[in-house]
C-alpha atoms as a PDB file:
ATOM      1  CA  UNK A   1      79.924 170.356  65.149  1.00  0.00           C
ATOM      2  CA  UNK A   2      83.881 170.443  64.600  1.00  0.00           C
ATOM      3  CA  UNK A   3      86.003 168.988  67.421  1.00  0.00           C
ATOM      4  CA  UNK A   4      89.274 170.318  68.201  1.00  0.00           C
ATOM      5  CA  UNK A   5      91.504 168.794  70.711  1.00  0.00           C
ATOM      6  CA  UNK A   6      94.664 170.461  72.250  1.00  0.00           C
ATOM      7  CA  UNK A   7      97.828 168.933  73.319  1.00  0.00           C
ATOM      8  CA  UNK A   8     100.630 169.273  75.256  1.00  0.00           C
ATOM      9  CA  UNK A   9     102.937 167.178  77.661  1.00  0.00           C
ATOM     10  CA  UNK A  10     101.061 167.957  81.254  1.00  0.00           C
ATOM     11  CA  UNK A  11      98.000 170.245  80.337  1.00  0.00           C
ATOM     12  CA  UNK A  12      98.795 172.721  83.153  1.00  0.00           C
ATOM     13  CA  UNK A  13      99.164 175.507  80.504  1.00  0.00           C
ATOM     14  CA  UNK A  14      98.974 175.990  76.661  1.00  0.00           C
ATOM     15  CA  UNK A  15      96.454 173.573  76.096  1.00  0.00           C
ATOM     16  CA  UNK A  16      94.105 174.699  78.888  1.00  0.00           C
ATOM     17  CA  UNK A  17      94.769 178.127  77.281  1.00  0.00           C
ATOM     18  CA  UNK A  18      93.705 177.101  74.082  1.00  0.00           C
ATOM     19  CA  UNK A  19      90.820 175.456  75.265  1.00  0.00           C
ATOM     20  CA  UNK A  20      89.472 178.524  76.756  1.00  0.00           C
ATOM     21  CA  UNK A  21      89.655 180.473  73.939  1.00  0.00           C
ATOM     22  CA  UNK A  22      88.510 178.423  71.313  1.00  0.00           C
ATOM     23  CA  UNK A  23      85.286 177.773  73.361  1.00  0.00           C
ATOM     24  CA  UNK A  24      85.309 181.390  74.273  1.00  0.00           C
ATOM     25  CA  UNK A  25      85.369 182.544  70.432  1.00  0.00           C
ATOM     26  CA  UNK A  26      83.572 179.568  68.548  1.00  0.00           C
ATOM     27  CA  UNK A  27      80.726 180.619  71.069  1.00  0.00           C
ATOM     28  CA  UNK A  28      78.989 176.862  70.261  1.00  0.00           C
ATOM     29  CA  UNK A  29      79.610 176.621  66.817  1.00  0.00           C
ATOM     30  CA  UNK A  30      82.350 174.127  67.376  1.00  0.00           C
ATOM     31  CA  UNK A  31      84.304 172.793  70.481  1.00  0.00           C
ATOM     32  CA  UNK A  32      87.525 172.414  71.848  1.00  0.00           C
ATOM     33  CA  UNK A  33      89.088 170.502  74.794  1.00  0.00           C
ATOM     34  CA  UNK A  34      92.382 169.439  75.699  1.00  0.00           C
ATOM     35  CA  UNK A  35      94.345 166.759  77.751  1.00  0.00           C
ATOM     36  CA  UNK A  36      98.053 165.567  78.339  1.00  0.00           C
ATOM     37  CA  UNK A  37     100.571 162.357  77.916  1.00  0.00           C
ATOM     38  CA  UNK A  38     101.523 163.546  81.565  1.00  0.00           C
ATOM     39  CA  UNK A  39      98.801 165.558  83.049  1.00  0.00           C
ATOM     40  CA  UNK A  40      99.768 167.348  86.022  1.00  0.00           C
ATOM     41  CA  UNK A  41      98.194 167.592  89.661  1.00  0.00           C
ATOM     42  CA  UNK A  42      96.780 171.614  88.390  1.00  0.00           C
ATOM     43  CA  UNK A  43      96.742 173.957  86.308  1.00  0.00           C
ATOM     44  CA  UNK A  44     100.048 176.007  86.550  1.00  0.00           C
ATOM     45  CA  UNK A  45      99.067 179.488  88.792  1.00  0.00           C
ATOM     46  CA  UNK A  46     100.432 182.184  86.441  1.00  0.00           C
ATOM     47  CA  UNK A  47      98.611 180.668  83.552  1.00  0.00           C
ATOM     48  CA  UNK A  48      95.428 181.219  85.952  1.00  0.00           C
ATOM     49  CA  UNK A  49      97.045 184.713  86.669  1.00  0.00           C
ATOM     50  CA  UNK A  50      97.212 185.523  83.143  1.00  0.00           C
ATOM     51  CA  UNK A  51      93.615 184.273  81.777  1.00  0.00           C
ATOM     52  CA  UNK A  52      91.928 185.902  84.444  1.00  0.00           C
ATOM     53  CA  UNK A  53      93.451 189.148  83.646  1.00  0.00           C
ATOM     54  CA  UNK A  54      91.534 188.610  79.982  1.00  0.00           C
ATOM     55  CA  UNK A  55      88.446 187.603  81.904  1.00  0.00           C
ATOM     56  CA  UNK A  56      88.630 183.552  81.273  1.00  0.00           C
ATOM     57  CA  UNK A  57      88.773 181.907  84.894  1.00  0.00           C
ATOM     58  CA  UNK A  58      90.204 178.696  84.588  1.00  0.00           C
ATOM     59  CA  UNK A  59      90.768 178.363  88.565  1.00  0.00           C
ATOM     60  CA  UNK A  60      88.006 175.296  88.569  1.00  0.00           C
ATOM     61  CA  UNK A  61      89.582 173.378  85.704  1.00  0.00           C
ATOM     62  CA  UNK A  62      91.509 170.120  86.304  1.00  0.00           C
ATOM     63  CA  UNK A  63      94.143 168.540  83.704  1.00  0.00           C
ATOM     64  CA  UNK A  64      93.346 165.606  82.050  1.00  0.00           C
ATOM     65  CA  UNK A  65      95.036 162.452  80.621  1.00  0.00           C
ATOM     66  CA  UNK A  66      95.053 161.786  77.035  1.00  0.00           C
ATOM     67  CA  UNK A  67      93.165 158.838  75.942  1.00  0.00           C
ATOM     68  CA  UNK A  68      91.810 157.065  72.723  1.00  0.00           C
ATOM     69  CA  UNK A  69      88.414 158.118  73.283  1.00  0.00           C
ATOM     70  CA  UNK A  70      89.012 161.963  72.706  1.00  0.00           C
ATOM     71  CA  UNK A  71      91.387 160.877  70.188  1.00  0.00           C
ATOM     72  CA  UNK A  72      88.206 159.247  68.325  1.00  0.00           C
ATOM     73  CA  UNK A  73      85.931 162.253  68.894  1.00  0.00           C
ATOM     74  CA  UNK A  74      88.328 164.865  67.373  1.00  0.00           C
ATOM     75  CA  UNK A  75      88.231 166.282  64.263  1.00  0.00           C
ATOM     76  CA  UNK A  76      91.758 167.959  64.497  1.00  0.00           C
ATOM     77  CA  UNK A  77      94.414 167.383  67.268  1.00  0.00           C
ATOM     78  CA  UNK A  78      96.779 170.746  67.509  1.00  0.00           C
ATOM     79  CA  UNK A  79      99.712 169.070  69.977  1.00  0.00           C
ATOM     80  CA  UNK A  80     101.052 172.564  71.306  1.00  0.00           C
ATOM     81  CA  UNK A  81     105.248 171.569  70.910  1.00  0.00           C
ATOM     82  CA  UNK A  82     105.070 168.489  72.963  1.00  0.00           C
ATOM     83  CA  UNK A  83     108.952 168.703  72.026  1.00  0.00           C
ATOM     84  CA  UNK A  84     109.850 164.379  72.145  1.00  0.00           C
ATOM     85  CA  UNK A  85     108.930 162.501  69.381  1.00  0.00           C
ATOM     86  CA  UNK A  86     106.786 159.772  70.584  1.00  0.00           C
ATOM     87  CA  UNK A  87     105.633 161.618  73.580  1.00  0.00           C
ATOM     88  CA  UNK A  88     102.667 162.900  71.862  1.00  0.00           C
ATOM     89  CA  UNK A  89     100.333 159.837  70.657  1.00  0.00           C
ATOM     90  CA  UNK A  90      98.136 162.298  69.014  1.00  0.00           C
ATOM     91  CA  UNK A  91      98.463 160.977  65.232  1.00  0.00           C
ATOM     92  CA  UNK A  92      95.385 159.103  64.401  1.00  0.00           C
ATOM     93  CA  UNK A  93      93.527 162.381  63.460  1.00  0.00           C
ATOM     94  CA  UNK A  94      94.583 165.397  61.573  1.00  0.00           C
ATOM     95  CA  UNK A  95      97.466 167.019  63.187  1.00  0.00           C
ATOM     96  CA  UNK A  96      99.483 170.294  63.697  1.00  0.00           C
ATOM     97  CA  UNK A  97     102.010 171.205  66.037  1.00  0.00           C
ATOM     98  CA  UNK A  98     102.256 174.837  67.175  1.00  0.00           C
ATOM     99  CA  UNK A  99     105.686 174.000  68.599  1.00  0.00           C
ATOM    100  CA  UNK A 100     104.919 176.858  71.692  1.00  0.00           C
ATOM    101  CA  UNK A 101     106.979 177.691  74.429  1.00  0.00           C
ATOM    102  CA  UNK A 102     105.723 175.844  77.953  1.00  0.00           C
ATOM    103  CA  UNK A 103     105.335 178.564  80.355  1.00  0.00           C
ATOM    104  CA  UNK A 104     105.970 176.196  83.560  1.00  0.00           C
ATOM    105  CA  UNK A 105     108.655 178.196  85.908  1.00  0.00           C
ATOM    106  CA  UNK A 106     108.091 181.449  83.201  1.00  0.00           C
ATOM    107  CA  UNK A 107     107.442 184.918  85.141  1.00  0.00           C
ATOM    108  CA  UNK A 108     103.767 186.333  83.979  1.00  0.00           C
ATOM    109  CA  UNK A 109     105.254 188.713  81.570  1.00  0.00           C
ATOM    110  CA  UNK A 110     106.434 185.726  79.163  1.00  0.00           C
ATOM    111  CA  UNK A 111     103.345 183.945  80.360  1.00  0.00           C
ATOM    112  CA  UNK A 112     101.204 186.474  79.180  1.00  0.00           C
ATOM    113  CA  UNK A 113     103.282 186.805  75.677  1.00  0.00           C
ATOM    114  CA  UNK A 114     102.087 182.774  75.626  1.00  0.00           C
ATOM    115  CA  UNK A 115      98.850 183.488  76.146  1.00  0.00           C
ATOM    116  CA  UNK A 116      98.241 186.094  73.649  1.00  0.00           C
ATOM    117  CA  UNK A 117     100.147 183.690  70.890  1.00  0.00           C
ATOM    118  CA  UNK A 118      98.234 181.189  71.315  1.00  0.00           C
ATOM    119  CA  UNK A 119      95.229 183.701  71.361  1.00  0.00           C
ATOM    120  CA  UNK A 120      96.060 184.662  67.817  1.00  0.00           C
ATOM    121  CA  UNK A 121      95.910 181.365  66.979  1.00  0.00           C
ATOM    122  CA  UNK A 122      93.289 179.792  67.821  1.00  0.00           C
ATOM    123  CA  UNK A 123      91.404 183.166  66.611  1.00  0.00           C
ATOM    124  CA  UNK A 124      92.793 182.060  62.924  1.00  0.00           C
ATOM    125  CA  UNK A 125      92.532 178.623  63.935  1.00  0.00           C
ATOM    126  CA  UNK A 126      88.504 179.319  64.468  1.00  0.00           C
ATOM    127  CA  UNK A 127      88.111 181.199  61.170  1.00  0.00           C
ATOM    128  CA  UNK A 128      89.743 178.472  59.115  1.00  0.00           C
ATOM    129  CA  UNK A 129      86.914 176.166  60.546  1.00  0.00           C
ATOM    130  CA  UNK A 130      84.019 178.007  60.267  1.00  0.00           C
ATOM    131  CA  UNK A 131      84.835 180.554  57.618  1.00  0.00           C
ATOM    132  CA  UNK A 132      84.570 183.324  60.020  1.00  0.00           C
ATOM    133  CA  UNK A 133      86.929 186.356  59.548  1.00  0.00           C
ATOM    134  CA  UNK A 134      85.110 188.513  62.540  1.00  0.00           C
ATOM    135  CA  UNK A 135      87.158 185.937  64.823  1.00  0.00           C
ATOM    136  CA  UNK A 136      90.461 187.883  64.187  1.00  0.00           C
ATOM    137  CA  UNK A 137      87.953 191.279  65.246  1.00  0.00           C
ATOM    138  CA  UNK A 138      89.336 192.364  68.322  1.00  0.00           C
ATOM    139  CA  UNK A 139      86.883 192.103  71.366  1.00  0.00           C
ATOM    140  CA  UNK A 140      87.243 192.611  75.280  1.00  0.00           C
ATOM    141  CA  UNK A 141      89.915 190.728  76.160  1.00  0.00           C
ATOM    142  CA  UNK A 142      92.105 192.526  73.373  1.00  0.00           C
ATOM    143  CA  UNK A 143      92.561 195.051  76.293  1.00  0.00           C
ATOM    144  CA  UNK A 144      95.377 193.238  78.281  1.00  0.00           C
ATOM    145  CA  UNK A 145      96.986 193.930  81.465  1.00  0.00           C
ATOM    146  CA  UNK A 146     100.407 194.717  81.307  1.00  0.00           C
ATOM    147  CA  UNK A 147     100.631 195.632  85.218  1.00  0.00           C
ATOM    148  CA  UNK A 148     101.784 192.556  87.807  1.00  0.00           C
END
């Protein structure tokens, strides 16, 4: 089973996004998890805001530190625009930056633009992986909220 292990600086947000939808769409047929060079003390509230309004609760996950281990374990490391060279030790594995905007301090309307980016991506990011195009079908939580 493929391993894919997202990046960024304190994983409060982007990479606790992508998480959730990569394990949401691979459905078991690969896995994703995530960590940060920083972590912070919790996930960031409007990120929590904005995946529950897709149905993903993330309200029970905690951020976690990098380390070598899930380094070793990962097939592919997607850093998500850790922005500092250096800051992001994730080069020992295959590697792509998606170079997206944090949404720390960003109201839920750009948080939710974040989300659905990184949505689309890891939807293509799953088909390259296992060869399936019905990941970039549309499915329940292609019906967003726009409303605060």
């Amino acid at each position: 089973m493929k391993k894919i292990l997202f990046v960024c600086v304190h994983n409060a947000g982007r990479s606790q996004i992508a998480e959730a939808f990569f394990n949401h769409y691979a459905k078991g047929k690969a896995q994703a998890f995530s960590a940060g060079t920083h972590y912070a003390s919790h996930i960031n509230p409007t990120v929590i805001a904005a995946m529950k309004e897709v149905g993903i609760d993330l309200s029970n996950k905690r951020p976690k530190m990098l380390s070598l281990e899930m380094l070793g374990v990962a097939d592919k490391v997607i850093s998500m625009g850790c922005g500092v060279e250096g800051v992001c030790p994730a080069t020992y594995v295959p590697t792509e930056d998606w170079q997206l905007e944090d949404p720390e301090g960003k109201p839920i309307e750009k948080v939710r633009a974040i989300r659905d980016e990184i949505e689309t991506r890891v939807k293509k990011l799953i088909e390259e992986i296992l060869g399936d195009p019905g990941m970039a079908q549309p499915n329940k939580t292609e019906t967003k909220q726009t409303g605060g």
